[in-house]
Protein backbone atom coordinates (compact mmCIF):
# COMPACT_ATOMS: atom_id res chain seq x y z
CA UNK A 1 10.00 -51.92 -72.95
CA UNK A 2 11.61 -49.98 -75.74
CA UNK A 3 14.92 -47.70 -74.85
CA UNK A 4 12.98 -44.26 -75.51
CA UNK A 5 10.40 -45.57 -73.65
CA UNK A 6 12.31 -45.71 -70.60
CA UNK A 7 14.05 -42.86 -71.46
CA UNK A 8 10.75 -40.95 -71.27
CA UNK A 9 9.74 -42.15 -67.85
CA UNK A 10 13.15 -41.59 -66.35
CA UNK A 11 12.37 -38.18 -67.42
CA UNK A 12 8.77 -37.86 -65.72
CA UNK A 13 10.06 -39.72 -62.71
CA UNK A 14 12.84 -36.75 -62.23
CA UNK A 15 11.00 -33.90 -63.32
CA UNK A 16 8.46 -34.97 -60.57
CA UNK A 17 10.74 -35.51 -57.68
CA UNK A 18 11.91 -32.06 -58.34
CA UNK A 19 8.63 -30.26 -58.00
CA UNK A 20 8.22 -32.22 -54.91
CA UNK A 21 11.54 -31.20 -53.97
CA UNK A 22 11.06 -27.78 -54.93
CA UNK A 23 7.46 -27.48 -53.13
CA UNK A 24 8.80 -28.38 -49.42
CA UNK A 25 11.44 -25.86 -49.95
CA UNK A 26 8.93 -23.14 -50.63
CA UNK A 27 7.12 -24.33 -47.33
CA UNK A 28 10.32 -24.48 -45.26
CA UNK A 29 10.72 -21.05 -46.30
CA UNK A 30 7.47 -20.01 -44.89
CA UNK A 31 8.08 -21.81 -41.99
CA UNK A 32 11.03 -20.24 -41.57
CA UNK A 33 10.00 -16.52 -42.53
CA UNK A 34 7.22 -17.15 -39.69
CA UNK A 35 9.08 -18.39 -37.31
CA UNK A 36 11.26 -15.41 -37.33
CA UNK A 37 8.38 -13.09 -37.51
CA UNK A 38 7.13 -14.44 -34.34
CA UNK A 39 10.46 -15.16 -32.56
CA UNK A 40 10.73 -10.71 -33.21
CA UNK A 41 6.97 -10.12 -31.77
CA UNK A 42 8.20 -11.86 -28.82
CA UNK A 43 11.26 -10.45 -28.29
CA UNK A 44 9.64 -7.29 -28.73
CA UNK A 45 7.65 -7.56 -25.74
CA UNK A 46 10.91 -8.20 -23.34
CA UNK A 47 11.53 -5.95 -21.34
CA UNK A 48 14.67 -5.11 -22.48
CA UNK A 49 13.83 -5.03 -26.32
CA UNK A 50 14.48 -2.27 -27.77
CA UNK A 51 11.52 0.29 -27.61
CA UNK A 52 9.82 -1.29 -24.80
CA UNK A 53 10.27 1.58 -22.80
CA UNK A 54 8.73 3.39 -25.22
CA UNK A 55 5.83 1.38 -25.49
CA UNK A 56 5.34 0.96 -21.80
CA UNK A 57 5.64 5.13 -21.20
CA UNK A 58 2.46 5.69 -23.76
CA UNK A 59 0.39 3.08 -21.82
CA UNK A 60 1.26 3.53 -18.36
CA UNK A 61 1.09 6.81 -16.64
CA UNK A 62 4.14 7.95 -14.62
CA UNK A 63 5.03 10.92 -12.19
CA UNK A 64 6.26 13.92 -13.46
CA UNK A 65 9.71 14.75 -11.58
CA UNK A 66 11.11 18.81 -12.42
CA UNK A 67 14.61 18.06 -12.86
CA UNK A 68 15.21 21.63 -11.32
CA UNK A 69 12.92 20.73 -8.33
CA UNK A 70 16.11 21.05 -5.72
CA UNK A 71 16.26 18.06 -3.31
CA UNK A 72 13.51 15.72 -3.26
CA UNK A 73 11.68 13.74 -0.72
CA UNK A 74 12.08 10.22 0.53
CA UNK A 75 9.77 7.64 1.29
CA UNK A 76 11.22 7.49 5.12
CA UNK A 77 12.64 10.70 6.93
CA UNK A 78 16.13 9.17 8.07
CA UNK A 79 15.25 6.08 7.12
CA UNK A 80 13.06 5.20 9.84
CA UNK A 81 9.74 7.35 9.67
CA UNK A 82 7.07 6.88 7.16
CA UNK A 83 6.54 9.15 4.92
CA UNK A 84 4.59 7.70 2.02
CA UNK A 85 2.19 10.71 1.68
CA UNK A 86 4.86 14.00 0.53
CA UNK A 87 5.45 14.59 -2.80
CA UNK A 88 8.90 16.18 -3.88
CA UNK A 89 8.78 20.11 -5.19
CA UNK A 90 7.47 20.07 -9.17
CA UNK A 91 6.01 16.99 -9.09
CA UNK A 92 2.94 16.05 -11.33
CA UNK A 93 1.39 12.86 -10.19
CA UNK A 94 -2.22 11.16 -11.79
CA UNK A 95 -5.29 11.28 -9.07
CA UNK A 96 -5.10 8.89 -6.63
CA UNK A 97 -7.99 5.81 -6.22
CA UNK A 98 -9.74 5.70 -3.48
CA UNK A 99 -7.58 2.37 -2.85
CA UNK A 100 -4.29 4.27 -3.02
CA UNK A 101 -5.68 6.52 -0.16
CA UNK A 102 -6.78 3.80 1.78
CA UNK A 103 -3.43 1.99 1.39
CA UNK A 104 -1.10 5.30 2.11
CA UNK A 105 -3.17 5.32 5.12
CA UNK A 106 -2.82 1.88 5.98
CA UNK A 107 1.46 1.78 5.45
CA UNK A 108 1.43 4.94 8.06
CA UNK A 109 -0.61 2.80 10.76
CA UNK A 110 1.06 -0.26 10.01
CA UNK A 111 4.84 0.52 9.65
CA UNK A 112 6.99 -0.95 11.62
CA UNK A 113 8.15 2.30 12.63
CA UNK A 114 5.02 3.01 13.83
CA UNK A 115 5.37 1.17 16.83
CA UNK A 116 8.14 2.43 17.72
CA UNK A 117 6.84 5.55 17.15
CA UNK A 118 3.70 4.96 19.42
CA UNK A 119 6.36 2.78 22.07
CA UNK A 120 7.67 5.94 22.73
CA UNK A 121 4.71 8.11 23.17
CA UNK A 122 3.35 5.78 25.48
CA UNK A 123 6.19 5.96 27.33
CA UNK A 124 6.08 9.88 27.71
CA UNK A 125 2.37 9.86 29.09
CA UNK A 126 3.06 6.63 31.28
CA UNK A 127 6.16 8.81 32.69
CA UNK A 128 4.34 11.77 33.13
CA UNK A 129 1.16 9.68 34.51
CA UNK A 130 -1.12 11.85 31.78
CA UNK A 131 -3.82 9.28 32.76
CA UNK A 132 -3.67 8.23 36.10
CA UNK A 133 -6.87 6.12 35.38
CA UNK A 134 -4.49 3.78 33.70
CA UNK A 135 -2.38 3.36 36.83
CA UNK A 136 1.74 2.49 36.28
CA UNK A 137 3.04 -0.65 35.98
CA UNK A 138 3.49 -3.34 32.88
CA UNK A 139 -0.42 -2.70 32.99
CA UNK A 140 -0.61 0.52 32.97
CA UNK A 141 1.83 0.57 30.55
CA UNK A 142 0.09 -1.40 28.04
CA UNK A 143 -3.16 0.46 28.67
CA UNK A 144 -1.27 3.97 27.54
CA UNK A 145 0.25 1.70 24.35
CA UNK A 146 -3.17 0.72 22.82
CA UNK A 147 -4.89 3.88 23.59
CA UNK A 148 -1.83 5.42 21.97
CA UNK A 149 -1.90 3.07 18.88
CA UNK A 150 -5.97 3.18 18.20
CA UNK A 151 -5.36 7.52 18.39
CA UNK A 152 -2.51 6.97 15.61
CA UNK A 153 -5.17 4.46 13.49
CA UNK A 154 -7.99 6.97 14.04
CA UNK A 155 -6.18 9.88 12.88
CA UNK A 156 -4.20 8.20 9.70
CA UNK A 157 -7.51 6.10 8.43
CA UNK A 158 -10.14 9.48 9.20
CA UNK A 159 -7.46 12.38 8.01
CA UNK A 160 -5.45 10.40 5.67
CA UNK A 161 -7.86 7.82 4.26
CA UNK A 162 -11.82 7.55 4.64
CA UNK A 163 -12.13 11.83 4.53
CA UNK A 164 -9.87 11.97 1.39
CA UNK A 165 -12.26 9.66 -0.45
CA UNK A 166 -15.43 10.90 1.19
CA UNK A 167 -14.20 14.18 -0.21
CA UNK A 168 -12.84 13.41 -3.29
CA UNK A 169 -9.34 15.19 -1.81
CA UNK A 170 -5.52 14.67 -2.84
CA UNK A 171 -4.25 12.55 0.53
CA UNK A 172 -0.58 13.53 -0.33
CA UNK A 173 1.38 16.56 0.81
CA UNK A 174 3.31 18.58 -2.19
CA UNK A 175 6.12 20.52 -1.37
CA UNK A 176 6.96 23.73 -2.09
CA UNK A 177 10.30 23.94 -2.49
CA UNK A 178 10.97 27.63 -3.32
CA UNK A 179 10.69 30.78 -1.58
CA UNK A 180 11.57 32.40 1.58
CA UNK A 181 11.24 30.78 5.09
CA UNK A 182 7.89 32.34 6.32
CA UNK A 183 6.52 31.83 2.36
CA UNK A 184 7.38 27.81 3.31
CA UNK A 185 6.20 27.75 6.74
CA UNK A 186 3.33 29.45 6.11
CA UNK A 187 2.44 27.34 2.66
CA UNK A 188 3.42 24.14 4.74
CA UNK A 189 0.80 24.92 8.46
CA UNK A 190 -2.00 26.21 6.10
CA UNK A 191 -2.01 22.74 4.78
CA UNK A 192 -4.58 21.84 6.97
CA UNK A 193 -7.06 23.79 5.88
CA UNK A 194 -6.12 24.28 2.30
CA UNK A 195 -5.49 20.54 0.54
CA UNK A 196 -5.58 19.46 -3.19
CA UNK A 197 -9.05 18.20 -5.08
CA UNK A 198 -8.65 15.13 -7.25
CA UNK A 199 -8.67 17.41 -10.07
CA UNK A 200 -5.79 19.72 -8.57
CA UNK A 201 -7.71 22.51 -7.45
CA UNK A 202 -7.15 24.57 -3.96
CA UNK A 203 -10.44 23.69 -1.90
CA UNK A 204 -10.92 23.51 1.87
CA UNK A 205 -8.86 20.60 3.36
CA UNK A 206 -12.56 18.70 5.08
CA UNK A 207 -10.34 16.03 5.28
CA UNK A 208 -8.31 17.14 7.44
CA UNK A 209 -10.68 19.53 9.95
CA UNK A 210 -13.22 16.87 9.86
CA UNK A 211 -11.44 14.01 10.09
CA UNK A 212 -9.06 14.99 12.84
CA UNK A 213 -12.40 15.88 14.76
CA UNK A 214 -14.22 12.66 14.04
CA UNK A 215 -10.96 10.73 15.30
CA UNK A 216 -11.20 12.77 18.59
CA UNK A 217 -14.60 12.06 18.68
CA UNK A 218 -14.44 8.16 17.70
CA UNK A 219 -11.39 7.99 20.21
CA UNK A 220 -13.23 9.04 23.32
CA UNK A 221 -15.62 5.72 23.36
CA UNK A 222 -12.47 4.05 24.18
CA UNK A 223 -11.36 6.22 27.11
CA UNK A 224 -12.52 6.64 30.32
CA UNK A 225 -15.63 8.60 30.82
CA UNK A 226 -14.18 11.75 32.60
CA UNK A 227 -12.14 12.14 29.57
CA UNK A 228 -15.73 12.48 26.87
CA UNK A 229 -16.78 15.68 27.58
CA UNK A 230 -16.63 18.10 24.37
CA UNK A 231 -13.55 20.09 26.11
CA UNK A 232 -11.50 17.18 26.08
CA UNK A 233 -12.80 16.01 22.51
CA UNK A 234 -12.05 19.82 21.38
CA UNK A 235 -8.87 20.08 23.09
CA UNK A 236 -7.26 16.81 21.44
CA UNK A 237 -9.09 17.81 18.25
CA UNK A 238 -6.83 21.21 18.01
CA UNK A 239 -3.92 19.10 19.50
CA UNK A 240 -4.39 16.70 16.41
CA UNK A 241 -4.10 19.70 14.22
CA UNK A 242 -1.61 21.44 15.25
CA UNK A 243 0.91 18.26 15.26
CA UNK A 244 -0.22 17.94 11.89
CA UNK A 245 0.61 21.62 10.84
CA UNK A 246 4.04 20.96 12.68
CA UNK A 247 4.72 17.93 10.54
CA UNK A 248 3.60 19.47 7.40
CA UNK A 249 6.50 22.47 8.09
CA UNK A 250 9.40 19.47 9.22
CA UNK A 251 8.65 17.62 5.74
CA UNK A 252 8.63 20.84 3.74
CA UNK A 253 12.48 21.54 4.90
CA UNK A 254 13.54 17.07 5.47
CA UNK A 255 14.57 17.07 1.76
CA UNK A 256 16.96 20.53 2.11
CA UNK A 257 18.27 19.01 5.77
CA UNK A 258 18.23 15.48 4.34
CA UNK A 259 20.33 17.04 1.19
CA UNK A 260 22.85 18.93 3.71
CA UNK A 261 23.24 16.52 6.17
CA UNK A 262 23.43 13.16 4.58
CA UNK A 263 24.27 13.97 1.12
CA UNK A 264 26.68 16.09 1.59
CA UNK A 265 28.43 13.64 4.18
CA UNK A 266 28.69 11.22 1.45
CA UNK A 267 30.03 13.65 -1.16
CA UNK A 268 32.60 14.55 1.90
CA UNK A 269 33.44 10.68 2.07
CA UNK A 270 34.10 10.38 -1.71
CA UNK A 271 36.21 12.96 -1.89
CA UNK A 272 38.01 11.35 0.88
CA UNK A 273 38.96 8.03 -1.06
């Protein structure tokens, strides 16, 4: 074979090897460019990407917390008793499910608290033989704890959780916050007769009246008869809600005394230091 001849195929030979050369560059470039493109859609979903918050807050719906709503409420009052269902002052919270009233209701019965709770009230009407058909004893005893225990589950699932949802009621308690003493007090008692609709509007607290009546009602199957006459029914019935009216005044002031006393112990302390 002639000199330009060889010449000439040298020539094809490397003019070849660099458009193969130059056509896997252009797809390792585009490998590349996608890799990257993907590597930044998932790290965009991390949690701590940058505007994942963001993202997250036009999804999900969260409470609404007035930062000038004064001291707010916690989930235990001094850390021991539940409660789940009071809403700090200037809070705006999304309707609750049906299962979200059921499960409120279920923590309060359930707590671990709440048998110490009912330990104790057992051991008042034991002491003060409220039932003598019960008799004393480690018997009698435990007969006063169950009753005790199945009035607390009657009146958390029938005022807290089934009449809620059977009335399409708010469950939760909303502070007030603001205002005189008697304007508290009284906004905190009326509470059982004046609740929140799912929607947020004032109506008649059903819940409440008629659940607290059909616990009384359920809970004298379970007691002896002399105890299932309709004075006995009616008289735990108002018992019921007048605790309940009590309660609703003590967690209308627990964030102001849990602000003074605890808070304000721990701002003494780190002053201290």
């Amino acid at each position: 074979m002639c000199a330009p001849a060889r010449q000439a195929i040298l020539i094809l030979g490397l003019m070849t090897l660099g458009s193969v050369s130059l056509d896997a560059q252009q797809l390792m470039d585009v490998a590349v460019a996608e890799s990257s493109s993907a590597a930044a859609t998932a790290q965009a979903d991390l949690p701590d990407a940058p505007g994942f918050e963001a993202q997250v807050s036009q999804t999900a719906p969260k409470e609404k917390v007035d930062p000038d709503g004064g001291p707010q409420q916690t989930k235990r009052i001094a850390g021991i008793m539940p409660n789940f269902r009071s809403v700090s002052a200037g809070t705006v919270l999304p309707p609750q499910t049906a299962g979200e009233k059921i499960s409120i209701a279920a923590h309060d019965t359930f707590d671990y608290s709440s048998f110490i709770i009912v330990a104790i009230q057992a051991g008042i009407s034991f002491n003060s033989k409220s039932y003598p058909e019960f008799h004393q004893g480690v018997m009698g005893y435990s007969r006063y704890y169950w009753h005790t225990f199945a009035d607390t589950a009657d009146e958390n699932f029938m005022v807290g959780g089934l009449g809620p949802v059977l009335f399409h009621q708010d469950s939760r308690f909303y502070t007030l916050g603001h205002g005189g003493v008697v304007k508290r007090l009284t906004y905190a008692a009326s509470r059982v007769v004046i609740s929140r609709s799912n929607s947020g509007k004032p109506v008649f607290n059903f819940a409440e009246v008629v659940g607290a009546g059909a616990a009384a009602g359920l809970s004298s199957v379970y007691y002896p008869t002399v105890y299932r006459d309709w004075t006995k029914v009616g008289q735990k019935w108002l018992t019921s809600m007048i605790i309940d009216s009590a309660n609703f005044a003590f967690k209308e002031y627990w964030p102001d005394i849990n602000h003074k006393l605890f808070h304000s112990r721990k701002h003494n302390a780190a002053q201290m230091q």
